[in-house]
C-alpha atoms as a PDB file:
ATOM      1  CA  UNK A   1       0.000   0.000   0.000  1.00  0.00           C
ATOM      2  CA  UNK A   2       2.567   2.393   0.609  1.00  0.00           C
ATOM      3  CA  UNK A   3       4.291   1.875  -2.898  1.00  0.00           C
ATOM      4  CA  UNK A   4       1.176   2.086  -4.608  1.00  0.00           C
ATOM      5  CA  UNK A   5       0.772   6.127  -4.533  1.00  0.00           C
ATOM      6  CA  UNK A   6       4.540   6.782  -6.006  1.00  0.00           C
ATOM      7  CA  UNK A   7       4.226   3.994  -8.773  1.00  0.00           C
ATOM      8  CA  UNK A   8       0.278   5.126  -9.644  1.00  0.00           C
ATOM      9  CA  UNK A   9       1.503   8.294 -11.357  1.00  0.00           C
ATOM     10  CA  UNK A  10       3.706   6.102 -14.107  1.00  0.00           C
ATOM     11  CA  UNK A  11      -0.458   4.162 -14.658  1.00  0.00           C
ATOM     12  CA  UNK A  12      -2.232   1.415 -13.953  1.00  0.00           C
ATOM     13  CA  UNK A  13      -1.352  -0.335 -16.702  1.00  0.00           C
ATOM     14  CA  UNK A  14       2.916  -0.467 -16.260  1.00  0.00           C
ATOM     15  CA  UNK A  15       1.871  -1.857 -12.785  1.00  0.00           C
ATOM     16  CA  UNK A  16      -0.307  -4.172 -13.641  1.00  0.00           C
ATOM     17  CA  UNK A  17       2.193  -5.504 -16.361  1.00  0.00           C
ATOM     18  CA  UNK A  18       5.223  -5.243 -13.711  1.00  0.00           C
ATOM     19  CA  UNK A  19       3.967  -6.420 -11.239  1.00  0.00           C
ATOM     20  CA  UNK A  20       2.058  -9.736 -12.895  1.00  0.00           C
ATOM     21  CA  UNK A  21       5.736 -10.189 -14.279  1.00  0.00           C
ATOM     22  CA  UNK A  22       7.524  -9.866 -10.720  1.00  0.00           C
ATOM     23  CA  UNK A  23       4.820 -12.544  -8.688  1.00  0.00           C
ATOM     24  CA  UNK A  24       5.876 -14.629 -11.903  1.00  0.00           C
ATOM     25  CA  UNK A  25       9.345 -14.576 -11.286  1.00  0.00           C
ATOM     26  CA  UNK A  26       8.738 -15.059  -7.505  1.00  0.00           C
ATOM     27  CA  UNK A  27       5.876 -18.115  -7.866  1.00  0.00           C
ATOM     28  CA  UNK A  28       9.016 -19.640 -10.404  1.00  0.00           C
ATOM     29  CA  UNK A  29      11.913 -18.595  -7.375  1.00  0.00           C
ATOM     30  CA  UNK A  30       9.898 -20.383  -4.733  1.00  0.00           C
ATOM     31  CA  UNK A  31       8.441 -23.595  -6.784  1.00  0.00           C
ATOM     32  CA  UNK A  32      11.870 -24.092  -8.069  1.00  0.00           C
ATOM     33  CA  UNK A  33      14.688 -23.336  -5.156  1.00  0.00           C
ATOM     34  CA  UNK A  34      14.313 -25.958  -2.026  1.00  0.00           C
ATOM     35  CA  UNK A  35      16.342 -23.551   0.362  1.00  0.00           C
ATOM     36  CA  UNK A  36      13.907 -22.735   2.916  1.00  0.00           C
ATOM     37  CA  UNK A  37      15.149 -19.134   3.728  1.00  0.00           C
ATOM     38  CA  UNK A  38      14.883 -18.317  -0.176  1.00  0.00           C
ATOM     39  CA  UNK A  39      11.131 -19.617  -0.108  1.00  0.00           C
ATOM     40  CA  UNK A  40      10.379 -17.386   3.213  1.00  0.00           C
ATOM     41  CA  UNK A  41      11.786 -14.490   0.883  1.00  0.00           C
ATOM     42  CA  UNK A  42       9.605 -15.667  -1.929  1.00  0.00           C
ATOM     43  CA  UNK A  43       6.796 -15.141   0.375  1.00  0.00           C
ATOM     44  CA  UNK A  44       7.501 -12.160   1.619  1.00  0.00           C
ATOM     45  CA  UNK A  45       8.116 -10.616  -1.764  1.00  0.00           C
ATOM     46  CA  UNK A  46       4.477 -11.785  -2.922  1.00  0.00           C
ATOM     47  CA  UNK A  47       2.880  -9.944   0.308  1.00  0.00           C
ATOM     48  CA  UNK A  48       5.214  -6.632  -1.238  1.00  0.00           C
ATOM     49  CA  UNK A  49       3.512  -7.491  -4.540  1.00  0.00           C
ATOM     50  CA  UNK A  50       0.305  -7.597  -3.375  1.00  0.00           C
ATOM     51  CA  UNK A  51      -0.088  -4.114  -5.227  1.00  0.00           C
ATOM     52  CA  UNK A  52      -1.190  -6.526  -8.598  1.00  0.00           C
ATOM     53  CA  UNK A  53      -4.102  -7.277  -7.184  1.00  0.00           C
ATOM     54  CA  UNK A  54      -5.057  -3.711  -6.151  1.00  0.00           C
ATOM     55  CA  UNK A  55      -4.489  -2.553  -9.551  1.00  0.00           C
ATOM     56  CA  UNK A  56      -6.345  -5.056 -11.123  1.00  0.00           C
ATOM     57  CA  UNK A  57      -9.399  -4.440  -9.203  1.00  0.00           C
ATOM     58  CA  UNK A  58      -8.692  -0.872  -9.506  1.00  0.00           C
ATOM     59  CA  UNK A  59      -8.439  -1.094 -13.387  1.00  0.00           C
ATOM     60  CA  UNK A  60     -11.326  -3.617 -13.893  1.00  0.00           C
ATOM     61  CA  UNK A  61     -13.803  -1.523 -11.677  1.00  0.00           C
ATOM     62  CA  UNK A  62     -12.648   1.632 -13.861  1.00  0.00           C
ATOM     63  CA  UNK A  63     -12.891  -0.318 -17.108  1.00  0.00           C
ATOM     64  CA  UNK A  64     -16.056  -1.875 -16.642  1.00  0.00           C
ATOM     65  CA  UNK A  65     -19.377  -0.888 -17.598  1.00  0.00           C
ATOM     66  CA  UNK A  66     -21.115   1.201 -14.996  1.00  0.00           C
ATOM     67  CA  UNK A  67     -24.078  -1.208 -14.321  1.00  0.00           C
ATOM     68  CA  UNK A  68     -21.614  -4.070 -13.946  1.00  0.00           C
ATOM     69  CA  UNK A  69     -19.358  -2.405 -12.010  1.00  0.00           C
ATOM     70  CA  UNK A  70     -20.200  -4.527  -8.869  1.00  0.00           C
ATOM     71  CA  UNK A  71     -20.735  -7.668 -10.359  1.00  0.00           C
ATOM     72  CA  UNK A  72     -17.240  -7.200 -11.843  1.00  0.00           C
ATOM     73  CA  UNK A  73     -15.516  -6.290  -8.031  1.00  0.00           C
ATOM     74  CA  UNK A  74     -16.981  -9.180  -6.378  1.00  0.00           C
ATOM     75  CA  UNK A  75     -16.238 -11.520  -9.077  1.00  0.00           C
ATOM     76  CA  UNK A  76     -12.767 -10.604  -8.369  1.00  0.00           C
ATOM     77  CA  UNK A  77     -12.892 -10.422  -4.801  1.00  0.00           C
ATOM     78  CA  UNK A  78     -14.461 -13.937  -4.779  1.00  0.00           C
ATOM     79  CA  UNK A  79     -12.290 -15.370  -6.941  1.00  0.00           C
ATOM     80  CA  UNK A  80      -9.330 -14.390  -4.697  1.00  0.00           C
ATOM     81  CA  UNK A  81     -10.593 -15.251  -1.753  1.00  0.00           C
ATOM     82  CA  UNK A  82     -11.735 -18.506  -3.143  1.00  0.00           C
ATOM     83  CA  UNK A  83      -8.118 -19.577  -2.970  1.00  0.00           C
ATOM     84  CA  UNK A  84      -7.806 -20.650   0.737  1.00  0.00           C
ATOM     85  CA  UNK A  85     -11.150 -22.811   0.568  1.00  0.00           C
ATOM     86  CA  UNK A  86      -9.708 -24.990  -2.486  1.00  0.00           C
ATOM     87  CA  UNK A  87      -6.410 -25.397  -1.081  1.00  0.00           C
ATOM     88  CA  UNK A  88      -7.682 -26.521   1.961  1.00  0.00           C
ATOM     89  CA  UNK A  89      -9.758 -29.132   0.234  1.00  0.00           C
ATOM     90  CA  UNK A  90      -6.612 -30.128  -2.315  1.00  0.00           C
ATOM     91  CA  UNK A  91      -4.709 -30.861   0.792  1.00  0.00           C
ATOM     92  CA  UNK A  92      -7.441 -32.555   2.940  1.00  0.00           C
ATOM     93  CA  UNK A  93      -8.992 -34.935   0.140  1.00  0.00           C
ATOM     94  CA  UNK A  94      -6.513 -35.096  -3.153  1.00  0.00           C
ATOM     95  CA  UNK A  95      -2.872 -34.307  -2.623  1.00  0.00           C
ATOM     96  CA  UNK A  96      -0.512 -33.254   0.476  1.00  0.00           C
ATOM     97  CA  UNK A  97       2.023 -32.463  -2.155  1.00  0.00           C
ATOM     98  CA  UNK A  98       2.396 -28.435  -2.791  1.00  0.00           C
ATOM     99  CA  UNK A  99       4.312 -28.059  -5.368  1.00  0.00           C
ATOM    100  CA  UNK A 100       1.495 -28.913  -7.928  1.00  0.00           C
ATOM    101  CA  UNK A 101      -0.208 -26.354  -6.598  1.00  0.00           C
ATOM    102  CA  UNK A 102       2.720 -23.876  -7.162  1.00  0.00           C
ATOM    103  CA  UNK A 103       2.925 -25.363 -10.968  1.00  0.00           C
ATOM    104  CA  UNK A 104      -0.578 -24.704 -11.552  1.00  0.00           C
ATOM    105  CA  UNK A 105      -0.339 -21.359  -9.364  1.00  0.00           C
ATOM    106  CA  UNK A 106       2.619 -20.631 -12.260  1.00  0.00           C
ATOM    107  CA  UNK A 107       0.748 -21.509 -15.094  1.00  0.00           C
ATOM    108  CA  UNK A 108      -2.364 -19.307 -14.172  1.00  0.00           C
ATOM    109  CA  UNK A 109      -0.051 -16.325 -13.515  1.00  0.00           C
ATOM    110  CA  UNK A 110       1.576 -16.724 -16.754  1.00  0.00           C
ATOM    111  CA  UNK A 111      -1.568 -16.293 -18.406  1.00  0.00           C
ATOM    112  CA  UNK A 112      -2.375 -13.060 -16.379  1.00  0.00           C
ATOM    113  CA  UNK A 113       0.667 -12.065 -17.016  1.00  0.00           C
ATOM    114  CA  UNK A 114       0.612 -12.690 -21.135  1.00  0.00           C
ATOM    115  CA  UNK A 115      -2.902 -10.881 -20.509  1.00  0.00           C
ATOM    116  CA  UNK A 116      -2.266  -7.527 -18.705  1.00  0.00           C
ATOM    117  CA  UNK A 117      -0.183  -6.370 -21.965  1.00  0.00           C
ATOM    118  CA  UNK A 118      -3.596  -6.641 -23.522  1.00  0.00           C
ATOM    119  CA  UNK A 119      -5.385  -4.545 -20.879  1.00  0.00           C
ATOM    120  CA  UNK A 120      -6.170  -0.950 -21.823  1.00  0.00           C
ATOM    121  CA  UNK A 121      -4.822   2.098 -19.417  1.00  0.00           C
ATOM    122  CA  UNK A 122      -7.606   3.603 -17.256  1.00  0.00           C
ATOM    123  CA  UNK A 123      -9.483   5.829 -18.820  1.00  0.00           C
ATOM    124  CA  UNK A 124      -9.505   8.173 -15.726  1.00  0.00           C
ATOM    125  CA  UNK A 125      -5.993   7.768 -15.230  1.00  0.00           C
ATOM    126  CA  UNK A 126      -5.490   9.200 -18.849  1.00  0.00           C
ATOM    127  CA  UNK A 127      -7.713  11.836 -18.783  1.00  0.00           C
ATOM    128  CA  UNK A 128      -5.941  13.091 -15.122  1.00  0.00           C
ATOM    129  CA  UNK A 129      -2.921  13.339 -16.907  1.00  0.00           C
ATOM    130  CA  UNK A 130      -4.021  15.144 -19.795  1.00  0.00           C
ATOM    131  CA  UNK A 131      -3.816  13.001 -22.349  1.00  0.00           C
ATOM    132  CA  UNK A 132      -7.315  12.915 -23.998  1.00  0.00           C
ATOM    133  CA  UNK A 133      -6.422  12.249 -27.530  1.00  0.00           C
ATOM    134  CA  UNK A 134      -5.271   8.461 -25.934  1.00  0.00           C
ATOM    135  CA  UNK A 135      -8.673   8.759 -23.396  1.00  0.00           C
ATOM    136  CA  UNK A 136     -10.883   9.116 -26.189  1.00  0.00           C
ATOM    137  CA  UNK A 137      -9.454   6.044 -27.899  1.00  0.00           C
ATOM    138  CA  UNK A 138      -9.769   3.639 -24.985  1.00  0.00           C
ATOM    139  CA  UNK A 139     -13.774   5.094 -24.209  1.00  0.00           C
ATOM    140  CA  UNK A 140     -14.546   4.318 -27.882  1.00  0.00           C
ATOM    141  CA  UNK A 141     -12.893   1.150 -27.623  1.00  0.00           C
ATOM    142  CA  UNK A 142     -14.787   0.263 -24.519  1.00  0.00           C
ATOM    143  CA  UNK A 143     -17.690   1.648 -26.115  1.00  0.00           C
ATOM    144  CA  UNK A 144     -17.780  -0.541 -29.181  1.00  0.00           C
ATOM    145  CA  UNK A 145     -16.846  -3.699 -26.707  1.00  0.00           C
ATOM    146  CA  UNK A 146     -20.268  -2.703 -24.592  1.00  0.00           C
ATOM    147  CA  UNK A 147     -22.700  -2.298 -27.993  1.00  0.00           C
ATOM    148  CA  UNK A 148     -23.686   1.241 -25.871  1.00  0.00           C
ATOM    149  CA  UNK A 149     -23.732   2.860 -29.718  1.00  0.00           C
ATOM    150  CA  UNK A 150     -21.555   5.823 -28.743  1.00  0.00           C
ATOM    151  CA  UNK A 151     -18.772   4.686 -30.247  1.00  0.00           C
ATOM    152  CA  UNK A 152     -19.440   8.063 -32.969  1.00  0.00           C
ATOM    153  CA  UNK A 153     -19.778  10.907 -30.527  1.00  0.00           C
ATOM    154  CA  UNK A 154     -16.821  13.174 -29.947  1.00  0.00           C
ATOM    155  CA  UNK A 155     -15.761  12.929 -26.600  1.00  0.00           C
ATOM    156  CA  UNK A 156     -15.067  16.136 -24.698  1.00  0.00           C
ATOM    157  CA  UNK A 157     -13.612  16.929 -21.148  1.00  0.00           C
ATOM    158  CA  UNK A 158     -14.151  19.407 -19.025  1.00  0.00           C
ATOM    159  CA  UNK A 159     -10.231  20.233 -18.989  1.00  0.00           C
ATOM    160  CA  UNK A 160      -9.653  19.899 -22.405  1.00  0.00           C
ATOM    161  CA  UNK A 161     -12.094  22.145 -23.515  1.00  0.00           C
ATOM    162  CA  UNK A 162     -10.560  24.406 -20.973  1.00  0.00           C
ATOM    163  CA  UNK A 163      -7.438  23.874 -22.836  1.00  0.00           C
ATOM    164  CA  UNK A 164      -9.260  24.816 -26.571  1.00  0.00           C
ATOM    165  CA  UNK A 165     -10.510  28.374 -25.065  1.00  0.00           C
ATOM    166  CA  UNK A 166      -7.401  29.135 -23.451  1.00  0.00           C
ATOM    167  CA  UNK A 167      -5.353  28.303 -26.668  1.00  0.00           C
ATOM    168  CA  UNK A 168      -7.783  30.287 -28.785  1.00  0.00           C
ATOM    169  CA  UNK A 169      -7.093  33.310 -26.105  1.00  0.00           C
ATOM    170  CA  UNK A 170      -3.510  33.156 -26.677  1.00  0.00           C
ATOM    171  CA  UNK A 171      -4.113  32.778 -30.476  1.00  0.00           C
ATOM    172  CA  UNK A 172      -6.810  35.667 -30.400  1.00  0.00           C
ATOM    173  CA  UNK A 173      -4.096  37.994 -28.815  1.00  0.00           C
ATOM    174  CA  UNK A 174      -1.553  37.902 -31.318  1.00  0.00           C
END
């Protein structure tokens, strides 16, 4: 949580596809190194990288329609916390042996991983840095994804008309 507000300026997206990338390597360093103190490091680095998931609810919540919006956040907050149920039935009725876990636990994050490059930035976090030219994109995008049929209208913001009058001020002057 604390690294979250100085790496949030760089976007959502770079962390999501940094981050994804580092609990790959890590999942990989623990499933594949038997030294004990290693693994505890392992661990340790996935609590640090615990920022993934906080992006990628962040992100899908922003991304998704408004009227799924919820459905979307508790699908992902169920499907995380779903983890600790199934492992505890994996280890009381099918297997005592972790490490499959960890192989399927890498296979899964390589896939999220592969995926986040395909992830749009946040719309919001574009259009708080300026960039609207790239914000419109994405909201079209999203649009046409969503059949919502606005996928034609020009997209303004409240800033960057602010921007258009001031330039024509400055260009009115001269």
């Amino acid at each position: 949580m604390i690294i979250l507000p100085y790496t949030s300026r760089f976007g959502r997206k770079i962390n999501l596809i940094v981050s994804s990338w580092a609990i790959l390597g890590v999942i990989i360093l623990i499933v594949m190194v038997s030294d004990l103190n290693t693994r505890y490091v392992g661990m340790f680095l996935l609590g640090v990288l615990f920022i993934q998931k906080i992006v990628a609810y962040i992100l899908a919540t922003e991304i998704a329609p408004f009227r799924h919006q919820i459905i979307v956040a508790t699908a992902l907050l169920s499907f995380d916390n779903i983890t600790f149920p199934l492992s505890s039935i994996y280890f009381k009725f099918i297997s005592n042996q972790w490490i499959t876990i960890g192989y399927i636990a890498i296979g899964y994050t390589f896939i999220l991983a592969i995926a986040s490059f395909f992830c749009p930035e946040s719309p919001r976090f574009l259009v708080d840095n300026g960039n609207y030219k790239e914000a419109r994109v994405v909201i079209n995008k999203m649009s046409a994804m969503n059949n919502s049929g606005l996928c034609e209208r020009s997209w303004k913001f409240t800033d960057d008309e602010k921007l258009i009058k001031d330039s024509d001020k400055i260009e009115g002057s001269k």
